[in-house]
Structure formats: C-alpha cells, structure tokens
Protein backbone atom coordinates (compact mmCIF):
# COMPACT_ATOMS: atom_id res chain seq x y z
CA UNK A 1 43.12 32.44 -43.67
CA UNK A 2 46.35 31.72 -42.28
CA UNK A 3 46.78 33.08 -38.30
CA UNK A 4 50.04 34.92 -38.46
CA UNK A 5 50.31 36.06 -34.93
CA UNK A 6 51.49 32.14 -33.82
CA UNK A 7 54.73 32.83 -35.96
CA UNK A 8 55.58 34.89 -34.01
CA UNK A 9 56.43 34.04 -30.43
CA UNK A 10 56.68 38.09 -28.80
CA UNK A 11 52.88 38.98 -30.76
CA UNK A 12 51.92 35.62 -29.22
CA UNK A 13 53.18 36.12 -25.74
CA UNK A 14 51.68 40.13 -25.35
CA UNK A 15 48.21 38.52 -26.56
CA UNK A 16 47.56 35.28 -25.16
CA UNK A 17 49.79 36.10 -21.85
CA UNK A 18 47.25 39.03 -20.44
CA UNK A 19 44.85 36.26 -20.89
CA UNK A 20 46.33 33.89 -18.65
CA UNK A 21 47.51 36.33 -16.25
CA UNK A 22 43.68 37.39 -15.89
CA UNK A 23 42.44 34.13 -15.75
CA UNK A 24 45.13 33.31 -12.63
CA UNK A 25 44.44 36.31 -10.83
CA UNK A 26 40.38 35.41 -11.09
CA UNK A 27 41.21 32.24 -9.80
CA UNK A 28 43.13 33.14 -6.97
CA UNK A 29 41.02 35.90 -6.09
CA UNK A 30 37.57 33.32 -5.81
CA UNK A 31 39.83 31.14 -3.47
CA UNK A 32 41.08 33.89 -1.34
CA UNK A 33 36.98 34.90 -1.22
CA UNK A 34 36.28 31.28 -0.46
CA UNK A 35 38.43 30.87 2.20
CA UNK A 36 37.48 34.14 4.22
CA UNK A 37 33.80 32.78 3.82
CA UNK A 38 35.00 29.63 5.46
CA UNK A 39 36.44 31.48 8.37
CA UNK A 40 33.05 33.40 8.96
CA UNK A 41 31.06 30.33 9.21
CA UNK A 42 33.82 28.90 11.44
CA UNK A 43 33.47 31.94 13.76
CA UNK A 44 29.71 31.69 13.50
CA UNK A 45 29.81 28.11 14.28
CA UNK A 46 31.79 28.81 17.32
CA UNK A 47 29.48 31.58 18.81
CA UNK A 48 26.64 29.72 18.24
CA UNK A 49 27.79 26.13 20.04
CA UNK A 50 27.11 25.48 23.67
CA UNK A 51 28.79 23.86 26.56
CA UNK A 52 29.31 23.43 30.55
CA UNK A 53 32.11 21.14 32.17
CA UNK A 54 35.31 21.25 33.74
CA UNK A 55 39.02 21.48 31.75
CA UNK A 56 40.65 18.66 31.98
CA UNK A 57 43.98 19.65 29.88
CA UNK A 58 45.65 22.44 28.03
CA UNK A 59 47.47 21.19 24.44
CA UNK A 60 49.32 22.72 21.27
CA UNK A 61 48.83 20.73 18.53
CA UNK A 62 52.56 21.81 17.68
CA UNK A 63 55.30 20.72 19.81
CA UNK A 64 57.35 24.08 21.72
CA UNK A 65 54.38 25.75 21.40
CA UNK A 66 52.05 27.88 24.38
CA UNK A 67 48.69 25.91 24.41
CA UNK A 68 46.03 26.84 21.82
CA UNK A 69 43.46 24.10 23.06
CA UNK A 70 41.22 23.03 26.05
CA UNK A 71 40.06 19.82 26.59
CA UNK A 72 36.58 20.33 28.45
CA UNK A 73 34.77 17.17 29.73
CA UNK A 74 30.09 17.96 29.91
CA UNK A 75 28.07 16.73 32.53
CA UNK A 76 27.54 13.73 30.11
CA UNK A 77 31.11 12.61 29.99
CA UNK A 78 31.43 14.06 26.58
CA UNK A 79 34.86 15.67 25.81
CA UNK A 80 35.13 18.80 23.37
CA UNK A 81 38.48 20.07 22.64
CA UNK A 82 38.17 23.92 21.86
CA UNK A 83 40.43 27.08 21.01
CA UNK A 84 39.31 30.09 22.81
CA UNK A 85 41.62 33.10 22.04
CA UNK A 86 44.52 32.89 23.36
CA UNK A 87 44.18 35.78 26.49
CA UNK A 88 41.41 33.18 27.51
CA UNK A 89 43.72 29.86 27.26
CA UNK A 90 46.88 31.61 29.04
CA UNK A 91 44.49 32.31 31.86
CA UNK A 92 42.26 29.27 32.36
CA UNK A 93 43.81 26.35 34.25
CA UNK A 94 43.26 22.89 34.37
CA UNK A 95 40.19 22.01 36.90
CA UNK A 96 38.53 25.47 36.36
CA UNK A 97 34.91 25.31 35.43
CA UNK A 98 34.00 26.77 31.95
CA UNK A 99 29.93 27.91 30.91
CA UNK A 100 29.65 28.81 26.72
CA UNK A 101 26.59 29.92 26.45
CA UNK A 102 24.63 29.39 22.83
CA UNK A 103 24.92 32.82 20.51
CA UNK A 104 27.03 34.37 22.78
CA UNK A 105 30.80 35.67 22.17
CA UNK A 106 31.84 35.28 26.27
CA UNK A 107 32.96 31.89 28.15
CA UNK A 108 32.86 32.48 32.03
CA UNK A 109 35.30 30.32 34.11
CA UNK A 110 34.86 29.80 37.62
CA UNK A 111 38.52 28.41 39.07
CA UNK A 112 39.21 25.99 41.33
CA UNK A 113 38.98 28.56 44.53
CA UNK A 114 36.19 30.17 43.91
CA UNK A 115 36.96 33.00 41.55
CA UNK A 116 34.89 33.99 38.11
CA UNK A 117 36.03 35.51 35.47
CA UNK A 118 34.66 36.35 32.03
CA UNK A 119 36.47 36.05 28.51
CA UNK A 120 35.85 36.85 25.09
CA UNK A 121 34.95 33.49 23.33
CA UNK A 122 36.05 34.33 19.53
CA UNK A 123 38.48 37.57 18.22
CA UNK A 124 36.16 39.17 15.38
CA UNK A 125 38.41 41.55 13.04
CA UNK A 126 36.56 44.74 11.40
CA UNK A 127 36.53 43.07 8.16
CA UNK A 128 34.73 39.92 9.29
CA UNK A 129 32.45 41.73 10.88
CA UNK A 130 31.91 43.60 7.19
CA UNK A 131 32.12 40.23 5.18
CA UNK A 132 28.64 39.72 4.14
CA UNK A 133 29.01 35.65 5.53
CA UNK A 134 28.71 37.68 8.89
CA UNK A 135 25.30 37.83 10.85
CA UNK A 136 23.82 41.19 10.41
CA UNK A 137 22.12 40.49 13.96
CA UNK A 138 25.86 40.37 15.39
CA UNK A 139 27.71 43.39 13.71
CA UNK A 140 27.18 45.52 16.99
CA UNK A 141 27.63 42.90 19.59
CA UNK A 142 30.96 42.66 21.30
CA UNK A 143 32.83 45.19 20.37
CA UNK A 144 35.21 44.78 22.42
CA UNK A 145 35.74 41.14 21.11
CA UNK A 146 37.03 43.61 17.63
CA UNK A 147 40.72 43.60 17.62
C-alpha cells in the first residue's frame, strides 16, 4: 500500500503542518512555564536571604543607565551586590546602613544622619503571587509590595 498523500505537496502540508505547528506551540509554551517558575524561586530566594552592612556603591550593569545594584559590605567583610526595586535603589545612598531581614519582603536603611526608612525588598505581581512555585504561607503578606 502505496501512501498517496506525499504526492501531493498541499494534502501533505494541511496534514503534517498542524502537527508541527502543535508541537512548536507545546514547546514554547513549557519554556515560557519554565521560565516564570525560575522567576518565583528567584523572588523566593531573595525574600528568604539575610544581610546587615553598609553600601558601599550604586552600579548598572549597562552603561547610561540609573543604578539597578548595591554593593553592601557585612560585618565580616563580605560584599553582596543586590537589586532591590528600583524606588528602594533611587533612594538609598552610598554610606547608608541597610538590615534584610530572613523571610521578610522589607530592607530598612538607616542614612548617614540619622534617618530610617523602610522599603519594599522584592515587587511581587498578582500572577506570581497565583503561580503555584509561590509560597502559599506568603500569598497575603505584603500587599502592598503587589504592583
């Protein structure tokens, strides 16, 4: 038994092309899945570190560009370069104090006269706080942090 529908190229295309097209769209769908996952644990990852030390320098990894990125140097010496949204890195300064506290979505700065202020850590959109990557413990805490 002969297959007749590879003679001809337009029978071939409307059968065999919704295949491929369904395959592709699978495919790009699981990476587009895979890649929101990844941004959940990131967020996760950055709620739950921990750190206390003083900035030492404000950087964009891209030249002509507002800083994105704190250097912070521990009590040990340790540096940790971190990207707090950006409200908090337009208002914290180099030489201002900085507490992250484990499991908690706030940084609190203390500048270099005296003053404290208090900042959301990490923005959390309404549908990473729905992805199921996100801690169920969390999905009511900082609302305010939801933009």
């Amino acid at each position: 038994m002969k297959f007749r529908i590879f003679k001809n190229p337009i029978a071939t295309f409307f059968l065999i092309g919704p295949i491929f097209l369904l395959a592709w769209l699978v495919f790009i769908n699981i990476i587009i899945a895979d890649g929101r996952r990844l941004e959940i644990v990131r967020i996760v990852e950055n709620i739950n570190h921990e750190y206390v030390g003083v900035v030492t320098r404000k950087y964009s990894v891209r030249k002509g560009v507002k800083p994105t990125f704190l250097e912070i140097k521990d009590q040990n010496g340790k540096f940790w370069n971190i990207s707090p949204n950006y409200v908090a890195t337009e208002n914290i300064s180099v030489g201002d104090s900085i507490v992250k506290i484990r499991g908690e979505n706030l940084i609190r700065v203390k500048t270099t006269n005296g003053t404290t202020y208090q900042f959301i850590y990490e923005l959390i959109s309404k549908s990473q706080r729905n992805h199921p990557a996100f801690p169920d413990e969390w999905s009511d805490k900082w609302p305010e942090a939801t933009r």
